[in-house]
N, C-alpha and C. Protein backbone atom coordinates (compact mmCIF):
# COMPACT_ATOMS: atom_id res chain seq x y z
N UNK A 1 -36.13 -29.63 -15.41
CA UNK A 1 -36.05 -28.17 -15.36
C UNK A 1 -35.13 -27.73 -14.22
N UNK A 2 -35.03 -28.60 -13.18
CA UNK A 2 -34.22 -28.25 -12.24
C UNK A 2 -32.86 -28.46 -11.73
N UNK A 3 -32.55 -28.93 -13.31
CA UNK A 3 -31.01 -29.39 -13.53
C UNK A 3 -30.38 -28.85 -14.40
N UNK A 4 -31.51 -27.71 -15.49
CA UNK A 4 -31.11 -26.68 -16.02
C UNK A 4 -30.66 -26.04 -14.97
N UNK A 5 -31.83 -25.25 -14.75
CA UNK A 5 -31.77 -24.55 -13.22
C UNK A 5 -30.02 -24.27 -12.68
N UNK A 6 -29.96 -25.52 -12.19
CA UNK A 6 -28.57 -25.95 -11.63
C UNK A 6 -27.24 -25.45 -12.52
N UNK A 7 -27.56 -26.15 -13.87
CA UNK A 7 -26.47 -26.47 -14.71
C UNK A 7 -26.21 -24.62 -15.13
N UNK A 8 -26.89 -23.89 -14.93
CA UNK A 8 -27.21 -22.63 -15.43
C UNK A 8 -26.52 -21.75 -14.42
N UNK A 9 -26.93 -21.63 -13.18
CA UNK A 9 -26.68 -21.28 -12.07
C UNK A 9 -25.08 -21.58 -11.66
N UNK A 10 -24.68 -22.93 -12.08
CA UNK A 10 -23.13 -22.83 -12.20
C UNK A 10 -22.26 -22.37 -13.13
N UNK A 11 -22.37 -22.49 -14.08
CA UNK A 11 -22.18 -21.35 -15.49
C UNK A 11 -22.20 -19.96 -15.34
N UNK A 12 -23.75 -19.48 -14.29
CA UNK A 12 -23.83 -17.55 -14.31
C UNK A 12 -22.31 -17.85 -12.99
N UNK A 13 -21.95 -18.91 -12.06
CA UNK A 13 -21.03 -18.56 -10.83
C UNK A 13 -19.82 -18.55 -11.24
N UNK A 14 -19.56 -19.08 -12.05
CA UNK A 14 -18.12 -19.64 -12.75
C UNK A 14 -18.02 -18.45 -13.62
N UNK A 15 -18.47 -17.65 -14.65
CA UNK A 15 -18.57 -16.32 -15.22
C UNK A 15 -18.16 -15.44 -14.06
N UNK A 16 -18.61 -15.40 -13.39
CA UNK A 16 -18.87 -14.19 -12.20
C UNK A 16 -17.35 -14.41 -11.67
N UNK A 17 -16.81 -15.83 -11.30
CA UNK A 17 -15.02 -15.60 -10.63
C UNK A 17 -14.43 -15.56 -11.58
N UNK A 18 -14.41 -16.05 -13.22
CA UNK A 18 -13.42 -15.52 -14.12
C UNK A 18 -13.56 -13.91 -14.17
N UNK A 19 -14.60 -12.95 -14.18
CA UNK A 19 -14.77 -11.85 -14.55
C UNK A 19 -13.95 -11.18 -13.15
N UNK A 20 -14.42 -11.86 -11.61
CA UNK A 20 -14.02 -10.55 -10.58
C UNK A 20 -12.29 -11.18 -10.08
N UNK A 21 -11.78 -12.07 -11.06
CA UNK A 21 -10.45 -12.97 -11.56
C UNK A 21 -10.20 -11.45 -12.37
N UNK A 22 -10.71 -11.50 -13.21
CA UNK A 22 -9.60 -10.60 -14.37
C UNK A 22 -10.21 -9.02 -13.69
N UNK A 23 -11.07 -8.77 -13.18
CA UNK A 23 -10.61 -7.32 -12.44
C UNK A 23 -9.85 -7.02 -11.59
N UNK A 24 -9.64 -8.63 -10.70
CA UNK A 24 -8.67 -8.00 -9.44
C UNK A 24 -7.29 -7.68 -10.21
N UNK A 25 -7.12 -8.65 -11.17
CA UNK A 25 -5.10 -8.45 -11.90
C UNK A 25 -5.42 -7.42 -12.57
N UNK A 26 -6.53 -6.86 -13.03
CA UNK A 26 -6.32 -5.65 -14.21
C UNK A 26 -6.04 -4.68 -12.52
N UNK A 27 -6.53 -4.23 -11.85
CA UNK A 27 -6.66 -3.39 -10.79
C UNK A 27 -4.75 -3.96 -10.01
N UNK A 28 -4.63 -4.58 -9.88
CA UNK A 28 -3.07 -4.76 -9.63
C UNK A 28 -2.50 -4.47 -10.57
N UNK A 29 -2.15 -4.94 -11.72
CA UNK A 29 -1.54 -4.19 -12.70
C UNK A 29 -1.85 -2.42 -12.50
N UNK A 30 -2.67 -2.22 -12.15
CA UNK A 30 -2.83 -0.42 -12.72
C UNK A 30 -2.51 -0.09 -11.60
N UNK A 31 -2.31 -0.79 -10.49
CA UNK A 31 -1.74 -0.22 -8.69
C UNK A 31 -0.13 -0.44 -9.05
N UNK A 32 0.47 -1.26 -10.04
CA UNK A 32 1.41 -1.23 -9.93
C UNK A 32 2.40 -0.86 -11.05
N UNK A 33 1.63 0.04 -12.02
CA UNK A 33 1.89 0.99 -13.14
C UNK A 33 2.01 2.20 -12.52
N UNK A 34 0.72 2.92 -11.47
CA UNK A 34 1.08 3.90 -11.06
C UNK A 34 2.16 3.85 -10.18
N UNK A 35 2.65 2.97 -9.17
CA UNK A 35 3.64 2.80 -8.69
C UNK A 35 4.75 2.98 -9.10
N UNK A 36 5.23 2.42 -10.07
CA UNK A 36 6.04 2.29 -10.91
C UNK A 36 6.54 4.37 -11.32
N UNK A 37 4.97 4.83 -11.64
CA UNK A 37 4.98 6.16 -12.50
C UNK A 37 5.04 6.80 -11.36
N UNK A 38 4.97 6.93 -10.34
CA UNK A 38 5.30 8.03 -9.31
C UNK A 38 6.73 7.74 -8.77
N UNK A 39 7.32 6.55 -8.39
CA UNK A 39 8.84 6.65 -8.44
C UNK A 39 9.50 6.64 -9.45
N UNK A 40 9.50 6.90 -10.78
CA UNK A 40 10.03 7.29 -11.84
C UNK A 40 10.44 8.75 -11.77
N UNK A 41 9.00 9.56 -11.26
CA UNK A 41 8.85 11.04 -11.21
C UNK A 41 9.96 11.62 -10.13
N UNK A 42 9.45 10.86 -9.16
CA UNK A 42 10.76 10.98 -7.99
C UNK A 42 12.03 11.01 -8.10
N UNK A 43 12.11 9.61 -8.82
CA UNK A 43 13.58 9.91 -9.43
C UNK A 43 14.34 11.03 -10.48
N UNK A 44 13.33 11.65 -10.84
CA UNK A 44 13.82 12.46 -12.13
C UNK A 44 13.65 13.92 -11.47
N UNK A 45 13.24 14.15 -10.06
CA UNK A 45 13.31 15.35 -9.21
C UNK A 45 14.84 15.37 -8.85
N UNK A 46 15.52 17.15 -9.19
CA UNK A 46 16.56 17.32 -8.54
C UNK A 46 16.77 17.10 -6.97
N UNK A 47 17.60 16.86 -6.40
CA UNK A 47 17.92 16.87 -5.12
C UNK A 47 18.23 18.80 -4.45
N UNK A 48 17.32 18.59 -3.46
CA UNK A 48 16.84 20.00 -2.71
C UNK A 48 18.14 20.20 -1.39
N UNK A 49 18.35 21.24 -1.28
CA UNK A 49 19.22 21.40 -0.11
C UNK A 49 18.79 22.47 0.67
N UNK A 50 18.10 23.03 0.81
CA UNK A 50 17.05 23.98 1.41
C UNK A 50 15.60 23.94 1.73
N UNK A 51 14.72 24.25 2.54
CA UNK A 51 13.48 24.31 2.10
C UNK A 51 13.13 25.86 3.01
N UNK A 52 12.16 26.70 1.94
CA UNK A 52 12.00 27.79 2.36
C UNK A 52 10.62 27.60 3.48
N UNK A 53 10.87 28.25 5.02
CA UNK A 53 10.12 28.15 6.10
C UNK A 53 9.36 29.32 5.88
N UNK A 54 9.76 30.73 5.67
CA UNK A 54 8.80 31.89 5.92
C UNK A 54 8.82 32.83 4.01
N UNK A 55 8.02 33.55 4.09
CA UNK A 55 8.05 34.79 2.83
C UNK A 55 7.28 35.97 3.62
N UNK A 56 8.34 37.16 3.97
CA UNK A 56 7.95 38.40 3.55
C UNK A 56 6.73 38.95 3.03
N UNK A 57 5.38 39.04 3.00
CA UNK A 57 4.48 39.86 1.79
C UNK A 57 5.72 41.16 1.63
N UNK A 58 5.53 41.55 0.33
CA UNK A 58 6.39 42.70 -0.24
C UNK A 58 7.99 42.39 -0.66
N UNK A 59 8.55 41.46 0.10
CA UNK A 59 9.86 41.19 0.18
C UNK A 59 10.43 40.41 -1.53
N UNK A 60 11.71 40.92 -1.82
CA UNK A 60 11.99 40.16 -2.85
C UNK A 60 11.61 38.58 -3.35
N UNK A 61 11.97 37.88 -1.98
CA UNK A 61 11.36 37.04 -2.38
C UNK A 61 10.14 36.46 -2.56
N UNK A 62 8.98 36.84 -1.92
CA UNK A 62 7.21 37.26 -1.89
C UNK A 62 7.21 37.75 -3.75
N UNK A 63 8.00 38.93 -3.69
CA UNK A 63 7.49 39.39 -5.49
C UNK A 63 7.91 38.09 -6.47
N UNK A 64 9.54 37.41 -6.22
CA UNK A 64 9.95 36.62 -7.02
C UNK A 64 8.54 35.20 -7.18
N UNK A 65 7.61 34.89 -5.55
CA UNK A 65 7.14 34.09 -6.21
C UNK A 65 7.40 32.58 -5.43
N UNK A 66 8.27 32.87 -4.09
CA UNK A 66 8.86 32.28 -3.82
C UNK A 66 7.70 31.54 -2.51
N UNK A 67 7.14 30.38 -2.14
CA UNK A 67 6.72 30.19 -1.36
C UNK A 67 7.01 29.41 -0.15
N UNK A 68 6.38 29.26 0.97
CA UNK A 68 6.53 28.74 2.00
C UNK A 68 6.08 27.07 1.74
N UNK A 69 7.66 26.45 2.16
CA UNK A 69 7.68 24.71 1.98
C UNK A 69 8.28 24.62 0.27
N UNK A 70 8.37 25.34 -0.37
CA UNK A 70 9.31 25.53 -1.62
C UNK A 70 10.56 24.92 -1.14
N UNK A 71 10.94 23.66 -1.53
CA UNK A 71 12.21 22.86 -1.80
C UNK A 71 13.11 23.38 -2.37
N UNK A 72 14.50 24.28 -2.11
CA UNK A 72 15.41 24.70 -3.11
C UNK A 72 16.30 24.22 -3.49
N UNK A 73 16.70 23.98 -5.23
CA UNK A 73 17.59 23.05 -5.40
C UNK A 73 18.57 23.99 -6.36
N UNK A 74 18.74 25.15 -6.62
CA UNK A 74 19.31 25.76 -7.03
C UNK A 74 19.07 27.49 -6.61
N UNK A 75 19.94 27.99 -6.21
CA UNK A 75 19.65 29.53 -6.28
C UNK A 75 21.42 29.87 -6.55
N UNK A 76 21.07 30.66 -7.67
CA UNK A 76 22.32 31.48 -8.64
C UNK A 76 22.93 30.08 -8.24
N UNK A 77 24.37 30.66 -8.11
CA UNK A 77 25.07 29.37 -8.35
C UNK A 77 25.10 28.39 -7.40
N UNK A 78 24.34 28.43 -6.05
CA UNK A 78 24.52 27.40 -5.41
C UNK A 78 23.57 26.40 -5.58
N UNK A 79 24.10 24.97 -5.55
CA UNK A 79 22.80 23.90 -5.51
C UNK A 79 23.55 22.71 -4.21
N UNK A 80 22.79 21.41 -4.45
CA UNK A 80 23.02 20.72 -3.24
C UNK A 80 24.80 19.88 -3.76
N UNK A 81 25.30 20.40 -4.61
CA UNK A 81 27.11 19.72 -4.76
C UNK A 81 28.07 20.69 -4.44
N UNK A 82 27.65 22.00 -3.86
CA UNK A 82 28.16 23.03 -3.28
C UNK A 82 27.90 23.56 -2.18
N UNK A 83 26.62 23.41 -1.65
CA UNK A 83 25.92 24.26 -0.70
C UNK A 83 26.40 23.24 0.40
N UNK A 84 27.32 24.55 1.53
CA UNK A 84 26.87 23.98 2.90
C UNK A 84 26.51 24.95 4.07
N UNK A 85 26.33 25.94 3.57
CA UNK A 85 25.24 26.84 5.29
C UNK A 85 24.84 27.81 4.36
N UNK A 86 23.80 28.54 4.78
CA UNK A 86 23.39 29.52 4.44
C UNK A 86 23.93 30.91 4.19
N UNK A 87 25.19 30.49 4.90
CA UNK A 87 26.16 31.86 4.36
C UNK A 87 26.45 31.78 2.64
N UNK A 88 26.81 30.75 2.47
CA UNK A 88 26.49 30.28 0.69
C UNK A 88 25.29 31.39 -0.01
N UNK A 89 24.34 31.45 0.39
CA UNK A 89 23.07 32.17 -0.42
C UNK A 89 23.25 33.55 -0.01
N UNK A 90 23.48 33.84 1.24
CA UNK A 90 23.80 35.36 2.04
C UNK A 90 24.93 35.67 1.02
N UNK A 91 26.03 35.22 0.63
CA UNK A 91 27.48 35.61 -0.51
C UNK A 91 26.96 36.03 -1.85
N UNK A 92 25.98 35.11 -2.16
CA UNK A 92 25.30 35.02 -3.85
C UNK A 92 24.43 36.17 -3.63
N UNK A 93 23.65 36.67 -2.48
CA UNK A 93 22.25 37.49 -2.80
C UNK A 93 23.34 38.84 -2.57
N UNK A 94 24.68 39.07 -1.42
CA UNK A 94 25.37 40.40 -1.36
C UNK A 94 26.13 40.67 -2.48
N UNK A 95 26.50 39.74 -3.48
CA UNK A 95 27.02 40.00 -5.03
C UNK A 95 26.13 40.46 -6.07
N UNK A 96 24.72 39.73 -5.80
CA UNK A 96 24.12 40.24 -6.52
C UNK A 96 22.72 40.93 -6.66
N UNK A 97 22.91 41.88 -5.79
CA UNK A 97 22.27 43.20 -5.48
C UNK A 97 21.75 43.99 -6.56
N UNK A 98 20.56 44.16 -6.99
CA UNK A 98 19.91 44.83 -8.03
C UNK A 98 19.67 44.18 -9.40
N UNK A 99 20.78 42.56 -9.79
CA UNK A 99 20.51 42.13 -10.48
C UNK A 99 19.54 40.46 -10.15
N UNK A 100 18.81 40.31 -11.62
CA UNK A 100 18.34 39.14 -11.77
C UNK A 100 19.30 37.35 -11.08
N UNK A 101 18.84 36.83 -10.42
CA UNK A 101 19.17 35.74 -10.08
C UNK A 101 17.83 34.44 -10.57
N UNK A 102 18.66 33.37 -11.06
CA UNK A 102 17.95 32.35 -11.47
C UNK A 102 17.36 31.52 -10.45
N UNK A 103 16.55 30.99 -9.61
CA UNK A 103 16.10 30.18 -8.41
C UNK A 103 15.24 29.16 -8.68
N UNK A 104 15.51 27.59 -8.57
CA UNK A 104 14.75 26.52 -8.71
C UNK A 104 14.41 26.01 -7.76
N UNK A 105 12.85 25.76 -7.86
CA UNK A 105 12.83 24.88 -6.10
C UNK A 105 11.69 23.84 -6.71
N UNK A 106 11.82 23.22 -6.01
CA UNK A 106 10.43 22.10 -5.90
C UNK A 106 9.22 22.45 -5.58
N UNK A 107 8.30 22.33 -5.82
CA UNK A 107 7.01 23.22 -5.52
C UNK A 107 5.45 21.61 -6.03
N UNK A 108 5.23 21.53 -4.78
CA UNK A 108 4.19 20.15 -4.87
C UNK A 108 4.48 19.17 -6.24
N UNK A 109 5.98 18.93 -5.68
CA UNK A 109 6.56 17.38 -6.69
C UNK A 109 6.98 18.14 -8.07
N UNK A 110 6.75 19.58 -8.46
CA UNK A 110 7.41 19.75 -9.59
C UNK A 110 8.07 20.42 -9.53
N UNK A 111 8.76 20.57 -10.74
CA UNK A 111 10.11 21.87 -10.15
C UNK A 111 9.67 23.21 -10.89
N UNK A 112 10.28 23.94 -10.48
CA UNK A 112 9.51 25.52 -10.99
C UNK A 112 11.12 26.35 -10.47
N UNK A 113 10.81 27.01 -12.03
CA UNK A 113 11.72 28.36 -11.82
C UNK A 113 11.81 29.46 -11.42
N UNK A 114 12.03 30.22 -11.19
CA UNK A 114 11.31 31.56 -10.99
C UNK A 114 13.07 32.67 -10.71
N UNK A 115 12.54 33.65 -10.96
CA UNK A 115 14.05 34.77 -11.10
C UNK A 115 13.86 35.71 -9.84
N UNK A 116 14.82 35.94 -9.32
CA UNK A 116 14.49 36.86 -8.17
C UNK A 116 15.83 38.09 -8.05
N UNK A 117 15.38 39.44 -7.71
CA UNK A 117 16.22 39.96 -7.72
C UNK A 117 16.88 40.76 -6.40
N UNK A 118 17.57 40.63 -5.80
CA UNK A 118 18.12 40.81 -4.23
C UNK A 118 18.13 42.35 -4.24
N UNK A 119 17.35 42.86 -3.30
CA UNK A 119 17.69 44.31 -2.87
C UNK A 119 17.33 44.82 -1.82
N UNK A 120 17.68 45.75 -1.56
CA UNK A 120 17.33 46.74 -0.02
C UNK A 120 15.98 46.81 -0.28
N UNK A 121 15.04 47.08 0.96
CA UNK A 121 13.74 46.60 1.15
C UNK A 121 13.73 47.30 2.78
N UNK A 122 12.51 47.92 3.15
CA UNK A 122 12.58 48.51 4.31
C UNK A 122 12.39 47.00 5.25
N UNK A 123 12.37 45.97 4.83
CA UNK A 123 11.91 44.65 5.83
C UNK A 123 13.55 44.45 6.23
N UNK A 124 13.53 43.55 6.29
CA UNK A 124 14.92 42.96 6.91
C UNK A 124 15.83 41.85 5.86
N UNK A 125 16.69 42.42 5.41
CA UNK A 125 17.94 41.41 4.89
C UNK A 125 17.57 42.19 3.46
N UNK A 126 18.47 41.34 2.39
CA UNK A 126 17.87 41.60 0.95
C UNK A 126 16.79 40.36 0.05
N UNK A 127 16.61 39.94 1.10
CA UNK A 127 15.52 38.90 0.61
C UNK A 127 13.72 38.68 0.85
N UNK A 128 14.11 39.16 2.62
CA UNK A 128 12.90 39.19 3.08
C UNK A 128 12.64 37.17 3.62
């Protein structure tokens, strides 16, 4: 009986490392699927050449939607294969005064659009 016992007892131990065997590679495999799926995502994010520090409450850009740490990778026509100072966006927002402008930014890893329209505002600038 005590070589069942035995013979049994090595059988339930030998089960037990094939089984916590095939969880550790299933659990690596899925550490290295998501890996895989979050620098994929990364890669398929436009490249940002701005990031917005403050918003106005009330200000054009506050209504457009626009938030604080918002990555910008497009506003009207400038993006990061054109843009080099901020006088770039100051040119685009004094042209286009009262009308709709298109604005893409990054917003927690995704990108988001949003339209904004530049105008006089008792705050400061046409943006806020």
């Amino acid at each position: 009986l005590q070589n069942d016992h035995k013979a049994l007892m090595k059988q339930v131990e030998e089960a037990l490392h094939q089984l916590h065997a095939r969880e550790k590679e299933k659990h690596a495999r899925d550490e290295a699927e998501a890996l895989e799926e979050a620098m994929r995502q990364n890669q398929s994010l436009p490249q940002a050449f701005a990031k917005v520090n403050a918003v106005t409450p009330g200000s054009p850009a506050s209504i457009a939607g626009l938030q604080v740490d918002d990555e910008v990778v497009e506003f009207g026509s400038v993006n990061v294969n054109n843009f080099q100072s901020l006088q770039n966006i100051a040119t685009v927002v004094q042209h286009s005064e009262g009308r709709p402008l298109s604005v893409t930014v990054i917003r927690s890893g995704k990108v988001v659009h949003v339209g904004l329209t530049p105008k006089r505002w008792t705050g400061k600038g046409l943006l806020g």
